[in-house]
N, C-alpha and C. Protein backbone atom coordinates (compact mmCIF):
# COMPACT_ATOMS: atom_id res chain seq x y z
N UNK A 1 22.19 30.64 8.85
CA UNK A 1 22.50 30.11 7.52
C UNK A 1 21.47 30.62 6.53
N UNK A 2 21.96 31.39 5.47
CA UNK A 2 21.00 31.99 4.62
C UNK A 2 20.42 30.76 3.21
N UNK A 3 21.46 30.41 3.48
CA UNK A 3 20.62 29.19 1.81
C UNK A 3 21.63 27.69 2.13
N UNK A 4 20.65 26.92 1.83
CA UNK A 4 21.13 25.57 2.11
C UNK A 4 22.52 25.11 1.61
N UNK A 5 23.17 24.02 1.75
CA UNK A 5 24.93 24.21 1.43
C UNK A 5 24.59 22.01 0.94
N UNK A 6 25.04 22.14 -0.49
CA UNK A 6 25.15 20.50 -0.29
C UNK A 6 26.47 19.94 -0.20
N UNK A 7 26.45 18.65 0.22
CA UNK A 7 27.96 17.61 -0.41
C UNK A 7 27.71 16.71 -0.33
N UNK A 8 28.60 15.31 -0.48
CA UNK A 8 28.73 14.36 -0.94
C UNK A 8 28.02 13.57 -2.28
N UNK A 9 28.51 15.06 -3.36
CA UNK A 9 28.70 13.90 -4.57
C UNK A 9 29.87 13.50 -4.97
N UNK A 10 30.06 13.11 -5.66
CA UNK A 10 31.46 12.24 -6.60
C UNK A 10 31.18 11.56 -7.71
N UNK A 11 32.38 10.70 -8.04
CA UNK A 11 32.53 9.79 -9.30
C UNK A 11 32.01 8.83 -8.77
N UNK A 12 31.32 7.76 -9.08
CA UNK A 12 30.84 6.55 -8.89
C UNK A 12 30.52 5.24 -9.98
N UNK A 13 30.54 4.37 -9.85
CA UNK A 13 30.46 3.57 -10.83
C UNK A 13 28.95 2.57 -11.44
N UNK A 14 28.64 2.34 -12.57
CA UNK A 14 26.97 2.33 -12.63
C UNK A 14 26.30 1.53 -11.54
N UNK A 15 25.51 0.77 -10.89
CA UNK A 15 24.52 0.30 -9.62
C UNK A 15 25.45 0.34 -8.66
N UNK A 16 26.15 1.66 -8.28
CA UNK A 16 26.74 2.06 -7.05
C UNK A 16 25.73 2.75 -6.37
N UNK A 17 26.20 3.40 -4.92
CA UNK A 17 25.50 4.28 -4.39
C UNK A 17 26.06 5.60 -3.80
N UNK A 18 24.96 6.39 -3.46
CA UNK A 18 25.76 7.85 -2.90
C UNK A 18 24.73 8.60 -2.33
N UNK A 19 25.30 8.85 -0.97
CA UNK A 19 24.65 10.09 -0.41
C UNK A 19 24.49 11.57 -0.27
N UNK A 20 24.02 11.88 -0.81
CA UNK A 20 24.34 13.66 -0.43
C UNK A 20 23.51 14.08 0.66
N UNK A 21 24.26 15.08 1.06
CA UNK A 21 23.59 16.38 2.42
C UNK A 21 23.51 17.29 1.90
N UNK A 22 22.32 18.11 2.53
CA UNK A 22 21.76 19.37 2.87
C UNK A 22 21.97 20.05 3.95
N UNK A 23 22.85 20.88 3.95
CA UNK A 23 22.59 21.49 5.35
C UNK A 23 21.75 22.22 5.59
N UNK A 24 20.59 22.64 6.34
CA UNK A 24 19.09 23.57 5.98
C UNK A 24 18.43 23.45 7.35
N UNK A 25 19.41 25.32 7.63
CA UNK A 25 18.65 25.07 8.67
C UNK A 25 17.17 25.55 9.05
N UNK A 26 16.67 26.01 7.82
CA UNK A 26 15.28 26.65 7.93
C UNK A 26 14.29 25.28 8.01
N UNK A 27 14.80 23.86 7.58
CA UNK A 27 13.76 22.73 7.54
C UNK A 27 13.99 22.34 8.85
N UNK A 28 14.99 22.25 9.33
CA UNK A 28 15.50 22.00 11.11
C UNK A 28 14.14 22.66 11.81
N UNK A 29 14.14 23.50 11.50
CA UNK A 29 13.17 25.13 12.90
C UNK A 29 11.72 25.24 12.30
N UNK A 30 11.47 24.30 11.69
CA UNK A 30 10.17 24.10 10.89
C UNK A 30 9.50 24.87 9.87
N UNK A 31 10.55 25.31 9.11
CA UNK A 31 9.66 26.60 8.10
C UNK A 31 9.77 26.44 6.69
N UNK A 32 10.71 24.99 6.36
CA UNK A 32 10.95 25.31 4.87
C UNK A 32 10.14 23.56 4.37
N UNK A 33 10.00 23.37 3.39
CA UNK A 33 9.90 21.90 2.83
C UNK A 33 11.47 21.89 1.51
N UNK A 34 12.22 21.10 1.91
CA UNK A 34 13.16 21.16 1.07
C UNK A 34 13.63 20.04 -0.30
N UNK A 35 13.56 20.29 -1.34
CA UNK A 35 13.69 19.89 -2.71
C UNK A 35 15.28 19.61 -3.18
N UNK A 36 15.30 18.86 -3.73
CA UNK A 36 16.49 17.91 -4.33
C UNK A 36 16.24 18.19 -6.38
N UNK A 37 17.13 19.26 -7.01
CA UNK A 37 16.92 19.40 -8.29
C UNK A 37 18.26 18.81 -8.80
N UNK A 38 18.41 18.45 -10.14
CA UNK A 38 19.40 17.72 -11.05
C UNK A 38 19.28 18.86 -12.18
N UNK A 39 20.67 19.54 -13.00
CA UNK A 39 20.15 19.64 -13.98
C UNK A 39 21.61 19.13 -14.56
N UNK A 40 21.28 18.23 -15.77
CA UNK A 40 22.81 17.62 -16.76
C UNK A 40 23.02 18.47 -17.86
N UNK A 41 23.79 18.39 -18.17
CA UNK A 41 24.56 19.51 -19.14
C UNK A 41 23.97 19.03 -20.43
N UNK A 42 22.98 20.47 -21.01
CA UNK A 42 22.24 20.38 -21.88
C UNK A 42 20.52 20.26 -21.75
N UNK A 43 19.93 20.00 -20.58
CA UNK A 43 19.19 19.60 -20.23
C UNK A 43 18.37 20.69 -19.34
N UNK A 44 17.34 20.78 -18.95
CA UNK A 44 16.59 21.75 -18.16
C UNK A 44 16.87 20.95 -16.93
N UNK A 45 16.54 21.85 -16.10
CA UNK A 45 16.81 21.44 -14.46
C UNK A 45 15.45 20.83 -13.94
N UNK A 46 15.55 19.40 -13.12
CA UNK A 46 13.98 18.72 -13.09
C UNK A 46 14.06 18.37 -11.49
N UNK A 47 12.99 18.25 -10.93
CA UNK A 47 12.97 17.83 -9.88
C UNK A 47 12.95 16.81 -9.44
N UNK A 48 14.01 16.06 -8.54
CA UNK A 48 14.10 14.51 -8.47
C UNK A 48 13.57 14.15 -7.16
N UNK A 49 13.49 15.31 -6.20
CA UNK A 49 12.62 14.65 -4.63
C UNK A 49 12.52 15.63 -3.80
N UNK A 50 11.29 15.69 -2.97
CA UNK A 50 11.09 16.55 -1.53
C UNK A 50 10.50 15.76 -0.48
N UNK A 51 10.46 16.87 0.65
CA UNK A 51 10.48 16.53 1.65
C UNK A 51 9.91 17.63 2.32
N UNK A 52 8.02 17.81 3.06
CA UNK A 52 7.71 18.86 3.28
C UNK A 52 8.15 19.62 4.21
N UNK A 53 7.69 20.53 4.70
CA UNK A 53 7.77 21.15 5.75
C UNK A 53 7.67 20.18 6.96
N UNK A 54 8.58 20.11 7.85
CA UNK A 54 7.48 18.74 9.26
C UNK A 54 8.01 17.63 8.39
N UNK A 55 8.63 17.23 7.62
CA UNK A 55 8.77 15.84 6.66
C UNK A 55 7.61 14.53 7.11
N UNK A 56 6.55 15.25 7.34
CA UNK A 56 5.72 14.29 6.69
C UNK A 56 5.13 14.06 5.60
N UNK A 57 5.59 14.57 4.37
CA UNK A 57 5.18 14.18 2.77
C UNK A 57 6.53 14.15 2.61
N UNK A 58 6.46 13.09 1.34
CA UNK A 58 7.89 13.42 0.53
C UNK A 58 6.85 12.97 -1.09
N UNK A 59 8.02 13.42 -2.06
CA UNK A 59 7.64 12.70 -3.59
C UNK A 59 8.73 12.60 -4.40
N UNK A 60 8.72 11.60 -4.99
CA UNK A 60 9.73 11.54 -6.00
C UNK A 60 9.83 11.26 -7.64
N UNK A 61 10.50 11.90 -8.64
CA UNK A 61 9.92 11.51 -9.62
C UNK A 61 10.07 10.43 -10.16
N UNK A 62 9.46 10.31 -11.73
CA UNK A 62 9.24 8.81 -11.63
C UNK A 62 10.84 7.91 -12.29
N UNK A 63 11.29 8.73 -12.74
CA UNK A 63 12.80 8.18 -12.94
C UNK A 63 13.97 7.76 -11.67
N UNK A 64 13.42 8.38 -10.47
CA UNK A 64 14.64 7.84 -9.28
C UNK A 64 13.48 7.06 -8.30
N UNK A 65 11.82 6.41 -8.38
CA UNK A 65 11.27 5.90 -7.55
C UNK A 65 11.72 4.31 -7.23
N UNK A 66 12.08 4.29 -6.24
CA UNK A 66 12.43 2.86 -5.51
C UNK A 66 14.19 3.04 -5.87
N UNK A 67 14.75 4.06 -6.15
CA UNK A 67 15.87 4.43 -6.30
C UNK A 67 16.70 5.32 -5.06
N UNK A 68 16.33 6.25 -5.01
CA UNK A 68 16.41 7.40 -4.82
C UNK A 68 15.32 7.72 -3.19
N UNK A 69 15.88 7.61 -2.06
CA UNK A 69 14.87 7.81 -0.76
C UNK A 69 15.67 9.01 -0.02
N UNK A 70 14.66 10.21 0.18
CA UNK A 70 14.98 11.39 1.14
C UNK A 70 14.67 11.71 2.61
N UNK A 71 15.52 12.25 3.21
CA UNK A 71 15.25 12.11 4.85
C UNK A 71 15.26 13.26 5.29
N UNK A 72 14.77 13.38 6.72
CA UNK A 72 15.39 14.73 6.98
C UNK A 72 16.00 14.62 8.50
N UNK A 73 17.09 15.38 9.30
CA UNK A 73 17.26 14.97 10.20
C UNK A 73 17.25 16.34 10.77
N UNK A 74 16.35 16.63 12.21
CA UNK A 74 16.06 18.12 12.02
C UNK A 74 17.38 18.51 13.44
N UNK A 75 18.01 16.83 14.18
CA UNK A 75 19.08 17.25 14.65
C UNK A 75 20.01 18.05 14.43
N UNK A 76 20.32 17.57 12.91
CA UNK A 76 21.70 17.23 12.38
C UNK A 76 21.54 18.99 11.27
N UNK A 77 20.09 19.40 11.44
CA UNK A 77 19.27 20.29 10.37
C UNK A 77 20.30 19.88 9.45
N UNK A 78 20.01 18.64 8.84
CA UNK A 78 20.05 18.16 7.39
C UNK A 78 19.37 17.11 6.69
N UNK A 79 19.07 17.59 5.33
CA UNK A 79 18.25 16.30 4.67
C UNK A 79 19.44 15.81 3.62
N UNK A 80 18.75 14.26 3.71
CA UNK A 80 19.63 13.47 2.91
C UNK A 80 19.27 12.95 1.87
N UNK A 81 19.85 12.67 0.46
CA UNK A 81 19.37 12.21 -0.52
C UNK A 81 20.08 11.05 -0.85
N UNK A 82 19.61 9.94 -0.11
CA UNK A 82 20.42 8.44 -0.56
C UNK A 82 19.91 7.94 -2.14
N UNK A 83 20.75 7.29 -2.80
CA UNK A 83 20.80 7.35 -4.02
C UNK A 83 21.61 5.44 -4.70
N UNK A 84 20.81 4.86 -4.80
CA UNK A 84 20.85 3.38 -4.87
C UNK A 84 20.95 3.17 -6.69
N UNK A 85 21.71 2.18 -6.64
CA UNK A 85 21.51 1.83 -8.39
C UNK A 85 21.73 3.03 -9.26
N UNK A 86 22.68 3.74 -9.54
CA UNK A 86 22.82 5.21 -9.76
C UNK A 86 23.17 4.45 -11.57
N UNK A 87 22.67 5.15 -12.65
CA UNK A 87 22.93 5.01 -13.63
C UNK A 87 23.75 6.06 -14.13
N UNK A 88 24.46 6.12 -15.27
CA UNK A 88 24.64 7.25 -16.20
C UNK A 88 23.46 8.42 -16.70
N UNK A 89 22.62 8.30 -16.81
CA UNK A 89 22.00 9.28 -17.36
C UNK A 89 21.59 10.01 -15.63
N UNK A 90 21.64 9.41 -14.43
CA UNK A 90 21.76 10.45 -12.99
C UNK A 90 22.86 10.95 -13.24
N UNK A 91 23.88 11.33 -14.02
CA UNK A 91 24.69 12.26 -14.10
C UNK A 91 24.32 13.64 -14.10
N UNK A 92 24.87 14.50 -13.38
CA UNK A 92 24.36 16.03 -12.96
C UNK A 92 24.62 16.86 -12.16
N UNK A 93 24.67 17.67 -12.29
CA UNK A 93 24.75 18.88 -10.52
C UNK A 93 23.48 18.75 -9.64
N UNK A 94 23.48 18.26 -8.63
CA UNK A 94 22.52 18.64 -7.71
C UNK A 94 22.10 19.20 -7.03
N UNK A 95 20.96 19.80 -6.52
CA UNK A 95 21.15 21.27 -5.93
C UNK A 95 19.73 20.54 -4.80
N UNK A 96 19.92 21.69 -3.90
CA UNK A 96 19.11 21.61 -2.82
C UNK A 96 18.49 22.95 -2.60
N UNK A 97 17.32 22.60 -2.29
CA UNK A 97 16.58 23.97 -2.43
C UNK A 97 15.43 24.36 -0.94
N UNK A 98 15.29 25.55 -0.84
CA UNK A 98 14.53 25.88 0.42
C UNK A 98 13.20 26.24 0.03
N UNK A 99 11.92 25.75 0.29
CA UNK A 99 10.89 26.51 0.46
C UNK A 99 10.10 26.58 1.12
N UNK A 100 9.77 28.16 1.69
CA UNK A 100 9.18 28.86 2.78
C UNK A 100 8.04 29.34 2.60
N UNK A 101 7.26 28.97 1.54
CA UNK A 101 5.96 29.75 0.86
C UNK A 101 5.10 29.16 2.10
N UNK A 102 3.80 29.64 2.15
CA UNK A 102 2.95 29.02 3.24
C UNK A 102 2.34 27.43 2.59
N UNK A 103 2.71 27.64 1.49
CA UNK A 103 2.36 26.02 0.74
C UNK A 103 3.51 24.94 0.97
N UNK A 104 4.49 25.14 1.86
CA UNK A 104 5.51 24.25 1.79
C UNK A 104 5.04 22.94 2.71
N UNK A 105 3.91 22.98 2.99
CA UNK A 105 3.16 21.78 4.01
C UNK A 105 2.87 20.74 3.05
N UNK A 106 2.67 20.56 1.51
CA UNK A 106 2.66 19.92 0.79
C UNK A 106 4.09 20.58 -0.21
N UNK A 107 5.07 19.14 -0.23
CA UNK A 107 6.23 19.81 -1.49
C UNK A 107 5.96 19.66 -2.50
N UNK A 108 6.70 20.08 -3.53
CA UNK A 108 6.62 19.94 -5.12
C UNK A 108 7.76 19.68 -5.93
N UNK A 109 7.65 19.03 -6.81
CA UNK A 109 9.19 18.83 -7.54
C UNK A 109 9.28 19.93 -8.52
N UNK A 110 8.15 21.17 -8.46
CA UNK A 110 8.31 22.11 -9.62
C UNK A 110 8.57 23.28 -8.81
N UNK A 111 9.90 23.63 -9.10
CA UNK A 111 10.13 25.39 -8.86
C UNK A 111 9.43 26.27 -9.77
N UNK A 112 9.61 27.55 -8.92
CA UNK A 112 8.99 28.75 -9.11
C UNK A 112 8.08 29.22 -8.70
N UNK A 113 7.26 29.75 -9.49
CA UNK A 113 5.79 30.73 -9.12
C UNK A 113 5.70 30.74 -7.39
N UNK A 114 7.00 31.01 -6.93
CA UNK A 114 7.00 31.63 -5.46
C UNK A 114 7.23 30.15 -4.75
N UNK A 115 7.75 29.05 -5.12
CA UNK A 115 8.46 28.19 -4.10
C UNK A 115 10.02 28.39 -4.64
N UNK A 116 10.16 27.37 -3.48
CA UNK A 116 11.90 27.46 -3.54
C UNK A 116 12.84 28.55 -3.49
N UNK A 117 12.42 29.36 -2.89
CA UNK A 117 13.46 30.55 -2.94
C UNK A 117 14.84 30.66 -2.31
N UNK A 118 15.39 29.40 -2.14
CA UNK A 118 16.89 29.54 -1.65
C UNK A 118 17.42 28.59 -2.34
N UNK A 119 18.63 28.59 -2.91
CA UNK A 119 19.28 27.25 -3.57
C UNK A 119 20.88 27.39 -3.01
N UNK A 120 21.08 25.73 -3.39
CA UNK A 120 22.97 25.93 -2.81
C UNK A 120 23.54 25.82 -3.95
N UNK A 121 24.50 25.79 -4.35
CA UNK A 121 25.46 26.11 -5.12
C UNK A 121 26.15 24.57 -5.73
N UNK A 122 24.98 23.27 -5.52
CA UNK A 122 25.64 22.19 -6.40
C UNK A 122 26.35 21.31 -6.02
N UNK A 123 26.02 20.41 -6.02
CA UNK A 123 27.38 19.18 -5.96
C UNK A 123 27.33 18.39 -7.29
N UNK A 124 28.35 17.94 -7.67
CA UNK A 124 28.27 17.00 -9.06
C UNK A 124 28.40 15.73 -8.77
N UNK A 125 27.37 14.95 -9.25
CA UNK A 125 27.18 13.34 -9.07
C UNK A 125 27.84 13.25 -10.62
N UNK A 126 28.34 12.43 -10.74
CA UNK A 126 29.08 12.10 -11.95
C UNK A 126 29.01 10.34 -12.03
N UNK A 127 28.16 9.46 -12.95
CA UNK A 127 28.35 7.89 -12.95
C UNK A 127 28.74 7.71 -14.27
N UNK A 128 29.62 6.64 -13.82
CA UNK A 128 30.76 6.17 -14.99
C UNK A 128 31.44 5.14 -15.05
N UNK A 129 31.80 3.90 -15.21
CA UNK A 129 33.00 3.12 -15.18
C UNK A 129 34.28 3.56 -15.96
């Protein structure tokens, strides 16, 4: 598997909940720390949670904390992004991201300057009544 694959977003209604998957199998075989990004239409793309390499660190930012808890299951090589009390403004595409830098032993919610170099292609969380 060359770049991580997400699903389970949908429509949901405001303090509902929702899970999404990662499929990743580079965090399975111990080489990646993998990241959870949002970006909403109009908006820059921000980082909402990781999970290091080995998932012993995670972080989350401060808009989904005590919200928002990430897992990883290196069975299943997938991480999960459970998602509690979901408001309207968590409206967004979510993306899942791979990184393999030798710094992935501590994650980061900031792409670039040489993390994250694999992304999937999105799922849309959409909250609404």
């Amino acid at each position: 598997q060359l770049r991580p694959v997400e699903s389970g977003g949908g429509l949901v209604q405001p303090g509902g909940s929702l899970r999404l998957s990662c499929a990743t199998s580079k965090f399975s075989q111990g080489r990646a720390a993998v990241g959870w990004f949002r970006q909403a239409p109009g908006k820059d793309r921000e980082g909402v949670s990781c999970i290091s390499r080995g998932g012993t660190a995670t972080e989350y930012a401060d808009s989904v904390k005590g919200r928002f808890f990430i897992s990883g299951d290196s069975a299943k090589s997938t991480v999960y992004l459970q998602m509690h009390s979901l408001r309207p403004e968590d409206t967004a595409v979510y993306y899942c991201a791979e990184d393999t830098s030798p710094h992935s032993d501590i994650c980061t919610l900031v792409s670039g300057q040489g993390r994250y170099g694999y992304w999937g292609q999105g799922t849309q969380v959409t909250v609404s009544s």
